[in-house]
N, C-alpha and C. Protein backbone atom coordinates (compact mmCIF):
# COMPACT_ATOMS: atom_id res chain seq x y z
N UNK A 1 -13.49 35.33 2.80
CA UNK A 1 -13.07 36.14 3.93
C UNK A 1 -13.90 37.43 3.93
N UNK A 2 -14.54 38.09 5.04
CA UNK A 2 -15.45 38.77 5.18
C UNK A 2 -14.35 40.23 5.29
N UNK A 3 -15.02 41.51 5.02
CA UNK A 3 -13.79 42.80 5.01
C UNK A 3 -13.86 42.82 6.62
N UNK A 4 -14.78 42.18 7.48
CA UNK A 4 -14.16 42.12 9.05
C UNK A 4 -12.75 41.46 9.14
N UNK A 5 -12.76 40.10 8.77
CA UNK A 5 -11.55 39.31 8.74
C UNK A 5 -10.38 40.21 8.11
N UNK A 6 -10.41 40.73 6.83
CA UNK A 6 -9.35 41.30 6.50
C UNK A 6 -8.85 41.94 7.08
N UNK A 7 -9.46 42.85 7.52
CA UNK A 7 -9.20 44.13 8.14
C UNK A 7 -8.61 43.74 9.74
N UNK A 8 -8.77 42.53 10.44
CA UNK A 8 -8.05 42.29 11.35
C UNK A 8 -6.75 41.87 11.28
N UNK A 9 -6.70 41.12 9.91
CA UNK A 9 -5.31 40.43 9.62
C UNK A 9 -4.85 41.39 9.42
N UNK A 10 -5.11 42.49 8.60
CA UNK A 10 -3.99 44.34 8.36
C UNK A 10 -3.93 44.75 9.51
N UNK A 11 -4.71 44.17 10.34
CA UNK A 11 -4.29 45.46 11.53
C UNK A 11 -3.25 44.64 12.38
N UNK A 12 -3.41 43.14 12.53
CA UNK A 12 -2.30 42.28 12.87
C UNK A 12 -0.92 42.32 12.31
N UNK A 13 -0.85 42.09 10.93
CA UNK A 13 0.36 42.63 10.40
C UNK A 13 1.02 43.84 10.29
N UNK A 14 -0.02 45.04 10.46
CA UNK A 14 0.73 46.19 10.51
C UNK A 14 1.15 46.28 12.20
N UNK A 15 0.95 45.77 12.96
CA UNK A 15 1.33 46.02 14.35
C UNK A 15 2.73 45.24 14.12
N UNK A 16 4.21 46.49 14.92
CA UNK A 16 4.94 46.16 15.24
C UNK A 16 5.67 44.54 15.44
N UNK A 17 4.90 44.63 16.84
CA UNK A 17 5.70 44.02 17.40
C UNK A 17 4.69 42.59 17.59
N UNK A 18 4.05 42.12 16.27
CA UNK A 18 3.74 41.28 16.19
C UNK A 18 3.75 40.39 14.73
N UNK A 19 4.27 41.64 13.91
CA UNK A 19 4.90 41.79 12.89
C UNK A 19 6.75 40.90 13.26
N UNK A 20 6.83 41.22 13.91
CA UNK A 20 8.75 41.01 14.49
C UNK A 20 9.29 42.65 14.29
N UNK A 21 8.98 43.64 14.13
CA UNK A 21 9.27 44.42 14.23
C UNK A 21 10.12 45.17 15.39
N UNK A 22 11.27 45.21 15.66
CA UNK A 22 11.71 45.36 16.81
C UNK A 22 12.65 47.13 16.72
N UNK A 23 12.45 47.53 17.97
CA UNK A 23 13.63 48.62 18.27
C UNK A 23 14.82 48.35 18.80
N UNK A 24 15.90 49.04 18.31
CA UNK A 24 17.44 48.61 18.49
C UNK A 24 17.45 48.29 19.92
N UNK A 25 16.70 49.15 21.17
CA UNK A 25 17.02 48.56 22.23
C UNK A 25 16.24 47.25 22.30
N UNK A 26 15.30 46.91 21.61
CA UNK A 26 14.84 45.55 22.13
C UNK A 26 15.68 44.51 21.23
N UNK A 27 16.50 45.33 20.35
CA UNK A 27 17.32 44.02 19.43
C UNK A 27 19.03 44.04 20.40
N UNK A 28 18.82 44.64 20.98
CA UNK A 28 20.48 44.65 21.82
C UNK A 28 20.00 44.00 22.81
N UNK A 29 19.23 43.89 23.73
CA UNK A 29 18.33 42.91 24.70
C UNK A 29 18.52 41.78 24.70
N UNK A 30 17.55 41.25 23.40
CA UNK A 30 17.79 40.03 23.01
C UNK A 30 19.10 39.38 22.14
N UNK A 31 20.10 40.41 21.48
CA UNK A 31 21.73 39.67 21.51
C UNK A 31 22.03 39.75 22.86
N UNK A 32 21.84 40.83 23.76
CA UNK A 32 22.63 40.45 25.10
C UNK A 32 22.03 38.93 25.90
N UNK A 33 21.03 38.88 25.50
CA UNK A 33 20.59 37.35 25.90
C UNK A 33 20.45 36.01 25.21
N UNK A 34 21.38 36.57 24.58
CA UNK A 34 21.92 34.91 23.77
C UNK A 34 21.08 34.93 22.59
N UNK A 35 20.01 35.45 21.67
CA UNK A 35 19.30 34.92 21.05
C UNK A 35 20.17 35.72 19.82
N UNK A 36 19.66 34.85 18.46
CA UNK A 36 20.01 35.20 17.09
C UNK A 36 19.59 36.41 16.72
N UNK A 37 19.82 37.26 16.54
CA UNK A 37 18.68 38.55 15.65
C UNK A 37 19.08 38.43 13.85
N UNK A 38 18.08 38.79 13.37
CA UNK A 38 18.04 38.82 11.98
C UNK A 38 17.84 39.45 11.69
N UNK A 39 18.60 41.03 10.96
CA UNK A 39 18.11 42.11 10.93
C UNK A 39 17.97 42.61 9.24
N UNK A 40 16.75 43.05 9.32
CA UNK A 40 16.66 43.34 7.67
C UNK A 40 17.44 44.73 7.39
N UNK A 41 18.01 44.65 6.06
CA UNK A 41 19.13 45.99 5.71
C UNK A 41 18.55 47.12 5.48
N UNK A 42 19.07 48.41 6.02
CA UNK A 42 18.28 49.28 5.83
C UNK A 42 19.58 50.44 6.10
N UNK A 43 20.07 51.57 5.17
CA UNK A 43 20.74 52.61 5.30
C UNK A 43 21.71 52.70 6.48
N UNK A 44 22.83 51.94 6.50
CA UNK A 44 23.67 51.94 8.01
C UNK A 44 23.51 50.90 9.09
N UNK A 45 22.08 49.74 8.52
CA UNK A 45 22.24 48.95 9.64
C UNK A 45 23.66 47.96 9.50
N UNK A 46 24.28 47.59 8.15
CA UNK A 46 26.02 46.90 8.91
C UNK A 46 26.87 47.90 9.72
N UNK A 47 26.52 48.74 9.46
CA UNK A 47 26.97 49.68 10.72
C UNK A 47 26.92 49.47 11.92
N UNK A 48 25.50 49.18 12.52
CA UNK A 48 25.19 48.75 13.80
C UNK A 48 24.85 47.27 14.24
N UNK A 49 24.56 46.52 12.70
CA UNK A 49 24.18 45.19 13.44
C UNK A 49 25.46 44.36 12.90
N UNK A 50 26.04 44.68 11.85
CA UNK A 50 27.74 44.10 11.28
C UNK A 50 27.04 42.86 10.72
N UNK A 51 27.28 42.05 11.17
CA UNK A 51 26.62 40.38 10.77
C UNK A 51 25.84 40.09 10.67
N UNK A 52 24.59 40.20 11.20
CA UNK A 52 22.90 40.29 11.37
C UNK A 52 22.13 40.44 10.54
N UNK A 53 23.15 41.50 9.63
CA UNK A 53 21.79 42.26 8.48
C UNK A 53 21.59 41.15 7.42
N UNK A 54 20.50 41.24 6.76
CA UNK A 54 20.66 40.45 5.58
C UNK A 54 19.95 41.22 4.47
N UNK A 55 20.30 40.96 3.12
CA UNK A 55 20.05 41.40 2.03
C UNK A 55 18.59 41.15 1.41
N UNK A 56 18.97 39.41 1.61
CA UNK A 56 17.99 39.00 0.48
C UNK A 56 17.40 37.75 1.02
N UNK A 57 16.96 36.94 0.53
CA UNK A 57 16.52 35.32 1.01
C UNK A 57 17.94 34.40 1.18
N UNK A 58 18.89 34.58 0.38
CA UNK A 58 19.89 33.72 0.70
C UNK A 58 20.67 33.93 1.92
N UNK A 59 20.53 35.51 2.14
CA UNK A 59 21.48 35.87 3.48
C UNK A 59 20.64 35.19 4.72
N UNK A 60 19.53 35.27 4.40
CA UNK A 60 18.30 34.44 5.70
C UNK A 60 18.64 33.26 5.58
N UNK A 61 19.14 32.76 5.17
CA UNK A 61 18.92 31.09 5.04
C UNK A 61 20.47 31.15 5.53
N UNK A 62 21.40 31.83 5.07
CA UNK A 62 23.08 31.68 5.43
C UNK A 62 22.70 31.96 7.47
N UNK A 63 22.41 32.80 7.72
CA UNK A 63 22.38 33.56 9.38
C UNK A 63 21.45 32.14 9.89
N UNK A 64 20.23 31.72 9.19
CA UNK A 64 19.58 30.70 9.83
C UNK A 64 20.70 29.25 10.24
N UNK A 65 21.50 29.44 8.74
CA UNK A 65 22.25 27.12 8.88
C UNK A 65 23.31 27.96 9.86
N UNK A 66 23.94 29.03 10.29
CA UNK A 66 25.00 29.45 10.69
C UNK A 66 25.01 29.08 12.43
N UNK A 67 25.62 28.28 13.17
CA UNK A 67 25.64 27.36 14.54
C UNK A 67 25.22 28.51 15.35
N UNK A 68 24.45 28.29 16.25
CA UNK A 68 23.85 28.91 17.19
C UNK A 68 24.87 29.38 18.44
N UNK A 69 25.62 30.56 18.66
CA UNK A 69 26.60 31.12 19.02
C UNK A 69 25.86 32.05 20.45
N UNK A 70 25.20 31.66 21.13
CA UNK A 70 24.68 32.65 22.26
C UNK A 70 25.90 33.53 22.74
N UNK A 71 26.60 33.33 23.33
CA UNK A 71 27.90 34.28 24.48
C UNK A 71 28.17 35.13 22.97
N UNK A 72 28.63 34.51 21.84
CA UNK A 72 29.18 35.50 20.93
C UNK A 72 28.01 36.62 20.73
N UNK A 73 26.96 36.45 21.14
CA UNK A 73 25.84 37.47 20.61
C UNK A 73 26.33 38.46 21.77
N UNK A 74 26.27 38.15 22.94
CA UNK A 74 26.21 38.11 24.36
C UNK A 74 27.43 39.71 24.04
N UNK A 75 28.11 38.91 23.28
CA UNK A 75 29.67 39.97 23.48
C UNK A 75 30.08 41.02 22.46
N UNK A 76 28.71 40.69 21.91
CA UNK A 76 29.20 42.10 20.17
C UNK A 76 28.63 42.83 21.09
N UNK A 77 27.51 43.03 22.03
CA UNK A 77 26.57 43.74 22.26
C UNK A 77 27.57 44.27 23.23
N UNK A 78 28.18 43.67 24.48
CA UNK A 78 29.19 43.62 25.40
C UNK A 78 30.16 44.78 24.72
N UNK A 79 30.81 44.37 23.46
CA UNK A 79 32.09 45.11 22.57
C UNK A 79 31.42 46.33 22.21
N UNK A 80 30.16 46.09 21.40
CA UNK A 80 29.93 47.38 20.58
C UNK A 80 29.17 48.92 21.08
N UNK A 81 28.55 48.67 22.30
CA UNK A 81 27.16 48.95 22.61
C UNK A 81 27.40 49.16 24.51
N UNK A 82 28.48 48.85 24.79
CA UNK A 82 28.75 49.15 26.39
C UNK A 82 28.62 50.52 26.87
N UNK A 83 27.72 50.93 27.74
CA UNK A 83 27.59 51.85 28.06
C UNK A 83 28.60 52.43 28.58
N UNK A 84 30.15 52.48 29.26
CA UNK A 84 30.92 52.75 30.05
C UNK A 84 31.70 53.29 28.72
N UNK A 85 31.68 53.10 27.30
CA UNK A 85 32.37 53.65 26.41
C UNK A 85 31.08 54.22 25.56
N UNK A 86 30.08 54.30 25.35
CA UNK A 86 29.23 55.13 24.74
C UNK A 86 29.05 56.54 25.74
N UNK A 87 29.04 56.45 27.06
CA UNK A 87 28.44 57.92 27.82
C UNK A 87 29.41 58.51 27.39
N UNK A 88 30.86 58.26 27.57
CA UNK A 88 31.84 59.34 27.46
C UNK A 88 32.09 60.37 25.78
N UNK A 89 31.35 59.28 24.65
CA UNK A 89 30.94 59.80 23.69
C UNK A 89 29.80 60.40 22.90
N UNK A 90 29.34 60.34 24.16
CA UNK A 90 28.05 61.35 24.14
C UNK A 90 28.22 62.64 24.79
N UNK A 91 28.81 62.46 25.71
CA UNK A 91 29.56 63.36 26.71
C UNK A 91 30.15 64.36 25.56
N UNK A 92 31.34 64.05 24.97
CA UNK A 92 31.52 64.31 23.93
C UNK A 92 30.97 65.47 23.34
N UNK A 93 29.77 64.55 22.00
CA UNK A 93 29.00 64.91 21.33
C UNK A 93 28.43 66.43 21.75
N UNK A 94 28.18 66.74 23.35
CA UNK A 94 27.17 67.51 23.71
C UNK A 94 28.15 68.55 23.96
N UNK A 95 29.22 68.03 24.44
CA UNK A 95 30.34 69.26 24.90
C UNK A 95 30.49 70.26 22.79
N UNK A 96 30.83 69.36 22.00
CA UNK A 96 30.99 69.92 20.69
C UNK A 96 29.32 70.97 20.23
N UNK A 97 28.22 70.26 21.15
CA UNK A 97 27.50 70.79 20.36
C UNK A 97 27.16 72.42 21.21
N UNK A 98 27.33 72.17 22.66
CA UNK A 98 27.28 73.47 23.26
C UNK A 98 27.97 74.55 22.71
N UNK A 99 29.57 74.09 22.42
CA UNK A 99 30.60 74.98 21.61
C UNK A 99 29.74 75.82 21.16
N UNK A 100 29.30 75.27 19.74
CA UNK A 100 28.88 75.90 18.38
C UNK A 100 27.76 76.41 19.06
């Protein structure tokens, strides 16, 4: 492999979103559209992804054999992530922070 070749494959793998690298809005997107997300663990993501995250190789392989559930993706995102109950807690947030 020539350091041209290498150096394309690093620049391929370090890119995002070709990597699978995704942002929460493009991972709420695709649960709101039926698809699986697999989210690697990182400081608070069972926080936001609850089921999704995985640890290690076995949790990948558990989320992979686990039946393909589209509407249920459809509806954490629906439950957790609805804008009509997030504005008012942002709303919130900004009213506490003007206070101070």
């Amino acid at each position: 492999m020539t350091t041209a070749n290498l150096l394309s494959r690093l620049r391929t793998l370090l890119d995002e979103a070709s990597a699978g690298f995704w942002t929460d809005v493009e991972c709420y997107a695709a649960l709101s559209d039926g698809q699986k997300e697999i989210v690697n663990d990182w400081i608070g993501a069972e926080g936001i992804y609850g089921e999704f995250v995985y640890k290690n190789i076995n949790d990948i392989r558990r989320l992979l054999a686990e039946d393909y559930k589209p509407y249920e993706y459809r509806k954490f995102v629906e439950e957790n992530y609805n804008l009509d109950k997030i504005y008012p807690k942002l709303e919130e947030l900004f009213e506490l922070e003007v206070k101070v």
